[in-house]
C-alpha atoms as a PDB file:
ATOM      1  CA  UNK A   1     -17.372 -19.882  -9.977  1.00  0.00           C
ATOM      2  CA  UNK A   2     -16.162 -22.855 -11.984  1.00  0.00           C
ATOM      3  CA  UNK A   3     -13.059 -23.564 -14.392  1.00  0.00           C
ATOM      4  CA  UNK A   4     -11.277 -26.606 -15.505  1.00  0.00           C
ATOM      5  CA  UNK A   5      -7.675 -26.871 -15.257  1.00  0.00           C
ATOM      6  CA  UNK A   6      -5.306 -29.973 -17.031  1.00  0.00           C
ATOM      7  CA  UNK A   7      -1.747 -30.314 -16.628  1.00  0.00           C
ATOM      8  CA  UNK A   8       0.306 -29.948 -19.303  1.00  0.00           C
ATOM      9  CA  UNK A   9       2.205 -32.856 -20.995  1.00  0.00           C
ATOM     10  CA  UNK A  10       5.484 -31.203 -21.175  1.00  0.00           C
ATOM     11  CA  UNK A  11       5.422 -30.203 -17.024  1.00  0.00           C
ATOM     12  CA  UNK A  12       8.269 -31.365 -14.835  1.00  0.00           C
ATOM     13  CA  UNK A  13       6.035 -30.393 -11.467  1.00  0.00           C
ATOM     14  CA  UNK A  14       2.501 -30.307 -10.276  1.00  0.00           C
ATOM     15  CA  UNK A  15       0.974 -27.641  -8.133  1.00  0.00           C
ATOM     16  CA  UNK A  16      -1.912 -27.232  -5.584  1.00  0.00           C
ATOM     17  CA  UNK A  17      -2.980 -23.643  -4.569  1.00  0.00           C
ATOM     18  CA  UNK A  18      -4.083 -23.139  -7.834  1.00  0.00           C
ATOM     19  CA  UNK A  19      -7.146 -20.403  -7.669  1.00  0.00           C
ATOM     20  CA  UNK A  20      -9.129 -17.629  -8.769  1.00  0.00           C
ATOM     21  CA  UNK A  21      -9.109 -14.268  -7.319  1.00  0.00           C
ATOM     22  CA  UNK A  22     -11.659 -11.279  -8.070  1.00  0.00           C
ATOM     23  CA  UNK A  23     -10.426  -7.784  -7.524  1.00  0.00           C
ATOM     24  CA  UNK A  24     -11.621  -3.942  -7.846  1.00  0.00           C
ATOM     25  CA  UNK A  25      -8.196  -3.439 -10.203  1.00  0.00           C
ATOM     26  CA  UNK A  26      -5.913  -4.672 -12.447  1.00  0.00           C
ATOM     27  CA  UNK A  27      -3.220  -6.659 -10.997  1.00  0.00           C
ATOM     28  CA  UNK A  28       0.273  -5.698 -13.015  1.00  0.00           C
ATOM     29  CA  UNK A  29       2.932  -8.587 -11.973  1.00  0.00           C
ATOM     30  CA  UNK A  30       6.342  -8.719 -13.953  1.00  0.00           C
ATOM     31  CA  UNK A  31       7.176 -11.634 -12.837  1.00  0.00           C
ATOM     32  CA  UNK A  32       6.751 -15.715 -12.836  1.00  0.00           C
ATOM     33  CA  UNK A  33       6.311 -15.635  -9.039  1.00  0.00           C
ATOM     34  CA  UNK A  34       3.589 -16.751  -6.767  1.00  0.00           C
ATOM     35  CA  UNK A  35       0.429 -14.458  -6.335  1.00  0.00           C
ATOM     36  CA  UNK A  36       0.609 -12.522  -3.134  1.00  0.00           C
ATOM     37  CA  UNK A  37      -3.658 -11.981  -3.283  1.00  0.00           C
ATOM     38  CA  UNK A  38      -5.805 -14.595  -1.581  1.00  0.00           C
ATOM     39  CA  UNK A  39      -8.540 -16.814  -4.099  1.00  0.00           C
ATOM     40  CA  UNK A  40     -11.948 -17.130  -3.140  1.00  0.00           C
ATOM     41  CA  UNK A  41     -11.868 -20.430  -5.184  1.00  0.00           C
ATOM     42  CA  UNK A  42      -8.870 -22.683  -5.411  1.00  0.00           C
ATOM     43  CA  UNK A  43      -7.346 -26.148  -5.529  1.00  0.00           C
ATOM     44  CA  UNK A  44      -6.270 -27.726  -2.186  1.00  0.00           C
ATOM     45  CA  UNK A  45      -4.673 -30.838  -3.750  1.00  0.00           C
ATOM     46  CA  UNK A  46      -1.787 -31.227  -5.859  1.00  0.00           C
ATOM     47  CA  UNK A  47      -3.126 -31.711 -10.056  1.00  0.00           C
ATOM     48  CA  UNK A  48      -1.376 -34.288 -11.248  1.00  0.00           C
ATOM     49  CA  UNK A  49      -3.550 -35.119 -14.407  1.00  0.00           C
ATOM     50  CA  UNK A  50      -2.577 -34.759 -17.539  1.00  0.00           C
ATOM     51  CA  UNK A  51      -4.831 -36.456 -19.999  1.00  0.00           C
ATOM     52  CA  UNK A  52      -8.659 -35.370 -18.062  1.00  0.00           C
ATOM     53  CA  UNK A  53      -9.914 -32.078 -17.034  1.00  0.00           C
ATOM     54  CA  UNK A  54     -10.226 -31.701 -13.557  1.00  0.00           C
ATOM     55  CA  UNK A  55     -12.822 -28.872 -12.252  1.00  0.00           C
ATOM     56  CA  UNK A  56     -11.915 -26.214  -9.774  1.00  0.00           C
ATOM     57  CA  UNK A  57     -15.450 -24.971  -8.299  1.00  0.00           C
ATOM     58  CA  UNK A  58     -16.950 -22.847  -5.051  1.00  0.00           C
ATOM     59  CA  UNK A  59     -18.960 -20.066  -4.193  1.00  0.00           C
ATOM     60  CA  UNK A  60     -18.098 -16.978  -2.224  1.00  0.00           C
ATOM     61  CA  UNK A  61     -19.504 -13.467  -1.524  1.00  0.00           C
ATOM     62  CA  UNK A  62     -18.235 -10.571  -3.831  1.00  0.00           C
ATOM     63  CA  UNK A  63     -18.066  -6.890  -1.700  1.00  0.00           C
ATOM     64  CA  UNK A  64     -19.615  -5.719  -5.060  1.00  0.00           C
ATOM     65  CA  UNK A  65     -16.303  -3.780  -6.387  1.00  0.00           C
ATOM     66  CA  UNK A  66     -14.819  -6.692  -8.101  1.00  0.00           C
ATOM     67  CA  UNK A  67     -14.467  -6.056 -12.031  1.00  0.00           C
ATOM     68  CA  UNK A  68     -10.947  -8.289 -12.838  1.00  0.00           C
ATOM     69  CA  UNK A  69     -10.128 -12.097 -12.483  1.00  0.00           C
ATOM     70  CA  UNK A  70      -6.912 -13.143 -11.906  1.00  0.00           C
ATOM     71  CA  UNK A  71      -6.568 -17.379 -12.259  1.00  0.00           C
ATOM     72  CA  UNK A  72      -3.067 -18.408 -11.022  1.00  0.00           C
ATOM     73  CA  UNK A  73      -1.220 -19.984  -8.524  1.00  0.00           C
ATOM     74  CA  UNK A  74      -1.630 -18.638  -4.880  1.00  0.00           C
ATOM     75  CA  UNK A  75       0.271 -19.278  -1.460  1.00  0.00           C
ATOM     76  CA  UNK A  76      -2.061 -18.169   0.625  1.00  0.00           C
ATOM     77  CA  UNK A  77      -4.666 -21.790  -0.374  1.00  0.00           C
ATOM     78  CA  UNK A  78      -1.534 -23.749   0.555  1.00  0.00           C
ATOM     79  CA  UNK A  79       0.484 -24.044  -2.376  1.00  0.00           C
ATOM     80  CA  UNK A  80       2.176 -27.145  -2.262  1.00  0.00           C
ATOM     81  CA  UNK A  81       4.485 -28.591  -5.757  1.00  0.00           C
ATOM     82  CA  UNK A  82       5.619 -31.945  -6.485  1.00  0.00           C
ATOM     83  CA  UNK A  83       7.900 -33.119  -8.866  1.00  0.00           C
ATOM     84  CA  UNK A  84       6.761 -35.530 -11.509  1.00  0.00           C
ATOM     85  CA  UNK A  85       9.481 -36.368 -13.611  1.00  0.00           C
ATOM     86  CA  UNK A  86      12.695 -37.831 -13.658  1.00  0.00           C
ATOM     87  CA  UNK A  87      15.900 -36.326 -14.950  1.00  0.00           C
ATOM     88  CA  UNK A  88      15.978 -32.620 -15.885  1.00  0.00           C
ATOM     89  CA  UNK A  89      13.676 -29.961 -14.173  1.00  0.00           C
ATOM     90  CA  UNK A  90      12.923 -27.300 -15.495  1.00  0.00           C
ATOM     91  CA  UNK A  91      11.284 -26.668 -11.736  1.00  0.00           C
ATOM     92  CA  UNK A  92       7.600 -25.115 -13.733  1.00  0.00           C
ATOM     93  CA  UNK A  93       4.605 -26.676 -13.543  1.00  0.00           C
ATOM     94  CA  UNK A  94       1.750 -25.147 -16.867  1.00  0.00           C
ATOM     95  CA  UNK A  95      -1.396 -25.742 -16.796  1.00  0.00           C
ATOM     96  CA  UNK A  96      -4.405 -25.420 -19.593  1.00  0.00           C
ATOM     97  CA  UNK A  97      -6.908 -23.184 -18.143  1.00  0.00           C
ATOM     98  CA  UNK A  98     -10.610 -23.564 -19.674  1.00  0.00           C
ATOM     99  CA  UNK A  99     -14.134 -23.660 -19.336  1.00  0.00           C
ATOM    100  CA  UNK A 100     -14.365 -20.296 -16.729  1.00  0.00           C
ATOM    101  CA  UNK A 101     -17.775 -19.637 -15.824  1.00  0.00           C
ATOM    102  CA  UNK A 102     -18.899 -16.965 -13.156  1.00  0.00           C
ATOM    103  CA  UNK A 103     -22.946 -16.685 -12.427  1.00  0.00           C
ATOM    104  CA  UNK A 104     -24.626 -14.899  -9.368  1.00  0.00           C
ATOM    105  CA  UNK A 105     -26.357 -17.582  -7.027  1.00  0.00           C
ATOM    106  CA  UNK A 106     -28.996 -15.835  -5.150  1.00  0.00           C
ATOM    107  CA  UNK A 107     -30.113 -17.159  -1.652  1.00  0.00           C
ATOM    108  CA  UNK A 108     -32.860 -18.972  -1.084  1.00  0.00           C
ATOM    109  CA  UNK A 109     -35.598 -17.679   0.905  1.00  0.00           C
END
C-alpha cells in the first residue's frame, strides 16, 4: 500500500498518525473527529510539508474480508499535531491525498 499526502497551504497545524485502514464495511462517521479503527499503514512523524509530496508506504496481511479503505487521521499510530502558524488557529490541519495504490505482494519462496 502506497499514497502521497501534502499539506495544505492554508493549514494552521500539522498531524502525524495519518493512515490507511482496510475494513469488511463501510465506516459511517458524522463527524470531524479522530478515527477510532487502527491503520495497517500510517505516518509516525508529524507532515509538515507543504510544497513536496511526501509518501506514506508499508505492507501488511489482509484477513481476506477487507472491501473499503478509509485514509484519515488515526490515534491509535500515535497521533501527534503541531501548530505551524502564528496568530489565528483555526486548530485543523488538511491534507491533499493522492497517488493511492494497493497491489498484492506474494511471498517469496
Amino acid at each position: 500500500m502506497v499514497f502521497n499526502i501534502r499539506l495544505s497551504k492554508n493549514s494552521d497545524r500539522a498531524v502525524s498518525g495519518i493512515g490507511a485502514y482496510f475494513g469488511p464495511q463501510k465506516m459511517e462517521y458524522h463527524h470531524r473527529h479522530y478515527l477510532a479503527e487502527k491503520p495497517v499503514v500510517y505516518t509516525e512523524t508529524i507532515t509538515k510539508d507543504k510544497e513536496n509530496w511526501v509518501e506514506v508506504k508499508g505492507t501488511f496481511v489482509a484477513d481476506g474480508g477487507e472491501s473499503w479503505l478509509c485514509i484519515g487521521v488515526y490515534p491509535h499510530a500515535g497521533m501527534d499535531q503541531t501548530k505551524i502558524i502564528e496568530g489565528l488557529d483555526n486548530k485543523y490541519a488538511y491534507y491533499y491525498i493522492d497517488g493511492i495504490s494497493v497491489k498484492e505482494v506474494t511471498e517469496a519462496k
